[in-house]
Protein backbone atom coordinates (compact mmCIF):
# COMPACT_ATOMS: atom_id res chain seq x y z
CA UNK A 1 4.34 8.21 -8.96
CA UNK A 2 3.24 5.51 -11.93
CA UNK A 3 0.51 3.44 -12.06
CA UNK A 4 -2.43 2.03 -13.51
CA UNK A 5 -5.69 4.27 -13.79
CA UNK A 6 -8.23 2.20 -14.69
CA UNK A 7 -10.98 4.48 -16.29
CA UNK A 8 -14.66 3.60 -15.80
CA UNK A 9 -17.35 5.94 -17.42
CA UNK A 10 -20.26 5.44 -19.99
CA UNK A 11 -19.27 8.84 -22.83
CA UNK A 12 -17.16 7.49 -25.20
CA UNK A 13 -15.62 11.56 -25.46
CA UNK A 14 -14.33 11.08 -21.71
CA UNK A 15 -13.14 8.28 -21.30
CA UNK A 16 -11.25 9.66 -24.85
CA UNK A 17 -10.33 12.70 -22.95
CA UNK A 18 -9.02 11.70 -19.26
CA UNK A 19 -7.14 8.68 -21.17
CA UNK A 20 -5.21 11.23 -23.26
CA UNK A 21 -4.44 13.70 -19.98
CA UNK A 22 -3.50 10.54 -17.78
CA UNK A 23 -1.46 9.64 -20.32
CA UNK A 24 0.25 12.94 -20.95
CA UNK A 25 1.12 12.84 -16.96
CA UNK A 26 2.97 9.71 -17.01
CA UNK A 27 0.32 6.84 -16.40
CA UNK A 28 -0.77 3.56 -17.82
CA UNK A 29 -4.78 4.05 -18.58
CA UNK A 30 -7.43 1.02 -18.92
CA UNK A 31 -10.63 2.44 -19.94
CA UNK A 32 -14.19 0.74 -19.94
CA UNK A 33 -17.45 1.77 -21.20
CA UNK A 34 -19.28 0.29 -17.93
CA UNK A 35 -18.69 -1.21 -14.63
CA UNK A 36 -19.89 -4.56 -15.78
CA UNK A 37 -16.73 -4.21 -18.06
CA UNK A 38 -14.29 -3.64 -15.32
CA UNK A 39 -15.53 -6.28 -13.34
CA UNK A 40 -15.32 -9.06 -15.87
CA UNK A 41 -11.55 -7.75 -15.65
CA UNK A 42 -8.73 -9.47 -14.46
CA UNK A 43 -7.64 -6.96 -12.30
CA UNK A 44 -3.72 -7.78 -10.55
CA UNK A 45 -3.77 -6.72 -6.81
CA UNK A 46 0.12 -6.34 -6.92
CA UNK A 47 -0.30 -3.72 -9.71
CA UNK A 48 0.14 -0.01 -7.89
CA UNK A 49 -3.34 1.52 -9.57
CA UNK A 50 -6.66 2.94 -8.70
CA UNK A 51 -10.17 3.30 -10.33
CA UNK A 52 -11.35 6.38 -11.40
CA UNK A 53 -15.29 5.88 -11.31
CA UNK A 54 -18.73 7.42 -12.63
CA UNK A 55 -21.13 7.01 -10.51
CA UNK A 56 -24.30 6.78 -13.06
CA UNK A 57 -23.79 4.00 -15.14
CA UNK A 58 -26.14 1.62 -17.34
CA UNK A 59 -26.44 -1.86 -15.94
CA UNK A 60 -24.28 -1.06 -12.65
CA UNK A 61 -23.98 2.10 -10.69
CA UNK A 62 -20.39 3.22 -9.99
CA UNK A 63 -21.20 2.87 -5.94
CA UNK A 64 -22.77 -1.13 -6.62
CA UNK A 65 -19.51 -1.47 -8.55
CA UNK A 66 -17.44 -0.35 -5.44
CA UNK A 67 -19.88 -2.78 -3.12
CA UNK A 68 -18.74 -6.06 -5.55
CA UNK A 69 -14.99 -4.64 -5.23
CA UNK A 70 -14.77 -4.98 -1.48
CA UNK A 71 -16.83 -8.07 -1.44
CA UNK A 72 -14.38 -9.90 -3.36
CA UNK A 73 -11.69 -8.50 -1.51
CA UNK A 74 -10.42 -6.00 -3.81
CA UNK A 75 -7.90 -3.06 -2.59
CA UNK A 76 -7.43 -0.99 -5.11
CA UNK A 77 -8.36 2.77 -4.22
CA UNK A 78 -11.26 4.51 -5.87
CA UNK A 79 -11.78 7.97 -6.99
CA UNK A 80 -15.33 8.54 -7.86
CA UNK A 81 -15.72 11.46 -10.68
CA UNK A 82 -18.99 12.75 -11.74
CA UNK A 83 -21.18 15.40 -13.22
CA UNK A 84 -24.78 14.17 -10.55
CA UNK A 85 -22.87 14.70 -7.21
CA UNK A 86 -25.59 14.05 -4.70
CA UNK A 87 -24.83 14.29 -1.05
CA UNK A 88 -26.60 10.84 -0.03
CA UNK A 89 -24.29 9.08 -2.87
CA UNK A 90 -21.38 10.98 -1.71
CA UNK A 91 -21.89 9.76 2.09
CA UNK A 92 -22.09 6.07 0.92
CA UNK A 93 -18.98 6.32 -1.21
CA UNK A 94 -16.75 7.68 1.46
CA UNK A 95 -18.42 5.69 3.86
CA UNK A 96 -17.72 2.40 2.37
CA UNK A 97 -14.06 3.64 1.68
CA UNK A 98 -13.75 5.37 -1.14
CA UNK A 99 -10.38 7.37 -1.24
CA UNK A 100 -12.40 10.75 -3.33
CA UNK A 101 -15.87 12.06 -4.83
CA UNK A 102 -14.63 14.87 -7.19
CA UNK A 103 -17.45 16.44 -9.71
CA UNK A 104 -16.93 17.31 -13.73
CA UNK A 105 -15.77 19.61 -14.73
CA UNK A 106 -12.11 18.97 -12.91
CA UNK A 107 -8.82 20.64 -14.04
CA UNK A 108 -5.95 18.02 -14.77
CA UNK A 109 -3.82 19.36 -11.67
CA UNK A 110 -6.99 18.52 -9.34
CA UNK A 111 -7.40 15.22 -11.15
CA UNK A 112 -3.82 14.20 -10.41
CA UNK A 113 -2.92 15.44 -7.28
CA UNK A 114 -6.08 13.16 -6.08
CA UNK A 115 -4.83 10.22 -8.06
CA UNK A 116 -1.53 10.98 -6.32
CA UNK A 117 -3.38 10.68 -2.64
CA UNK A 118 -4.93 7.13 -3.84
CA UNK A 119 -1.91 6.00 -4.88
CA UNK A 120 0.18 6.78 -1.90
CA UNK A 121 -2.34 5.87 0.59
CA UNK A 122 -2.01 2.25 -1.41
CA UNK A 123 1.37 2.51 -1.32
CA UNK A 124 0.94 2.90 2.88
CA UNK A 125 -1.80 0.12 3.31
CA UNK A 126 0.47 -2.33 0.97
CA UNK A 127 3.72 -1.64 4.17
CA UNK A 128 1.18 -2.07 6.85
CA UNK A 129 -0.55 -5.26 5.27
CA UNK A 130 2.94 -6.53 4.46
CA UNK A 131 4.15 -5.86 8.08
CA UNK A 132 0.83 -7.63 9.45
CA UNK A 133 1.44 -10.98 7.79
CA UNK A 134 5.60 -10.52 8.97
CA UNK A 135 4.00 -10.58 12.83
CA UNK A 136 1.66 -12.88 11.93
CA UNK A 137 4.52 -15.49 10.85
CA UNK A 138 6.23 -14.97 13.66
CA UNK A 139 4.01 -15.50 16.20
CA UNK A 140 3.06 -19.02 14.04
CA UNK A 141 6.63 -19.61 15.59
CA UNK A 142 6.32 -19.22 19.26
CA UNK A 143 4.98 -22.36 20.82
CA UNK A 144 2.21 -23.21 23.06
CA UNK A 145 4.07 -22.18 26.15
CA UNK A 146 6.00 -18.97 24.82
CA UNK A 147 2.25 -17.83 23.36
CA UNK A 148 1.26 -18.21 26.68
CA UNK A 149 4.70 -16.19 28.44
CA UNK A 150 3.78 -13.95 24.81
CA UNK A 151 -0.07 -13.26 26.42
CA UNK A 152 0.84 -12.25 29.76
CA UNK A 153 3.64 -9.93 28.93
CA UNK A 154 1.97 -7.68 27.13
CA UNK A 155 -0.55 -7.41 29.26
CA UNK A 156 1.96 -6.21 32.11
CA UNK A 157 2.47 -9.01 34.04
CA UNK A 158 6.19 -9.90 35.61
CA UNK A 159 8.00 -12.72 35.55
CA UNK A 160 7.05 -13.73 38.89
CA UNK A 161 3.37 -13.41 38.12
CA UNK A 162 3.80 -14.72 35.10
CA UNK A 163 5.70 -18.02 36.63
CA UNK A 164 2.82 -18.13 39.07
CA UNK A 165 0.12 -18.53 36.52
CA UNK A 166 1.94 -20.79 34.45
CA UNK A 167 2.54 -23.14 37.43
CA UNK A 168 6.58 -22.61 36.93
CA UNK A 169 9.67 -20.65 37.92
CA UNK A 170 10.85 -17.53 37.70
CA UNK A 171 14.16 -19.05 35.50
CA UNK A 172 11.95 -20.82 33.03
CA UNK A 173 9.55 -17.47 32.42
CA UNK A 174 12.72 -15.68 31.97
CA UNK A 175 13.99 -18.24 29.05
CA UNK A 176 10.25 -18.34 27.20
CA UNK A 177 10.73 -14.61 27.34
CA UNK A 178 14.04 -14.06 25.65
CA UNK A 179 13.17 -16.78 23.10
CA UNK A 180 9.63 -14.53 22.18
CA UNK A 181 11.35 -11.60 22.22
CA UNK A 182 14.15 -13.38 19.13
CA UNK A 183 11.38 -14.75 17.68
CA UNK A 184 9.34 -12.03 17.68
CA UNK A 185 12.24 -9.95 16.26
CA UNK A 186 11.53 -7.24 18.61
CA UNK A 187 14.59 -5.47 21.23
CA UNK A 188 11.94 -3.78 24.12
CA UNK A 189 8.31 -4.78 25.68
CA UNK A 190 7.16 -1.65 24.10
CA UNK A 191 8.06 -3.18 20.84
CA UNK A 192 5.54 -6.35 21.68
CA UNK A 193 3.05 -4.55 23.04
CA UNK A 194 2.52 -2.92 19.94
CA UNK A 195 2.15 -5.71 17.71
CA UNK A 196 0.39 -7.28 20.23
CA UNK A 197 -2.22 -4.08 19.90
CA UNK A 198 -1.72 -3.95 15.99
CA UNK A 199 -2.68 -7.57 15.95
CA UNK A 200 -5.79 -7.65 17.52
CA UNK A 201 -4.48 -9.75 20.58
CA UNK A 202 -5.61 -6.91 23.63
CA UNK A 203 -9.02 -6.72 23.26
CA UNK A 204 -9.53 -10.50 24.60
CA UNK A 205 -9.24 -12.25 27.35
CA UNK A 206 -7.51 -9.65 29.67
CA UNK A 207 -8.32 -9.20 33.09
């Protein structure tokens, strides 16, 4: 799997190093002398990548780095790689989402089958995201009254309850339905129910 290994480490010899192994196995490699560096960066959020990351580093520590990433939103994965593992640092890092903590010295084969794991699990969150903002779009679709059929539905209700709640019949529950279901793009209740779930949309307002 290509991508874009962006390389963030104070000694010059390393960042030398890594660059040239990265390279050897098939990958673009950015490199930066400090963390201030990479953040100044343009980085593209389409790009399939991940940041391989000291974690002591003049001016800004490799976890601070990783705080100012996910406060602006950033997704690309991070692999932290150091020589001062510590387990307090390495608790924060994973903690706050960071996809590895490996410690120097690391053979190549250890370094890539980790860079592998970031990538794919970016790969993964990239589908999910993309599938998020599909079920988001549709349900910008439905209107007021088939959000409302859309609600109850998923929370189990019949038509007949349904019609009861609403104030209207049975035949008219039954039409909202089938149009949320095409508009929804989905062939079975199980179907809404999940993206109901996946959305956010079960944990309010139920009974």
């Amino acid at each position: 799997m290509s991508g874009l290994v962006h390389v963030v480490d104070d000694d010059e010899s390393f960042r030398t190093a890594i660059a040239r192994r990265l390279k050897l196995a098939g990958y673009e490699v950015a490199t930066y002398a400090s963390a201030l560096e990479l953040e100044k960066t343009a980085l593209d959020p389409e790009q399939a990548g991940c940041i391989l990351l000291d974690v002591r580093i003049p001016g800004l520590s490799g976890p601070d780095l990783q705080a100012r990433l996910i406060a602006s939103g950033s997704t690309l994965p991070i692999i932290f790689l150091t020589g001062y593992a510590d387990t307090p640092t390495t608790v924060r890092a994973i903690k706050a989402g960071a996809e590895d903590f490996l410690t120097k010295p690391i053979s190549s084969e250890q370094l890539i089958d980790a860079i592998e794991r970031a990538l794919a699990g970016q790969r993964t969150a990239r589908v999910q995201r993309s599938k998020l903002d599909s079920f988001r779009t549709h349900l910008a679709t439905l209107t007021q009254r088939e959000r409302q059929v859309f609600n109850l539905i998923v929370r189990g209700r019949i038509n007949k309850q349904i019609a009861h709640e609403l104030g209207t019949t049975e035949r008219t529950v039954k039409a909202h339905r089938h149009q949320v279901m095409e508009k929804m793009q989905v062939h079975s209740l199980a179907e809404l129910v999940s993206i109901a779930e996946r959305l956010g949309m079960l944990g309010t307002n139920e009974d």
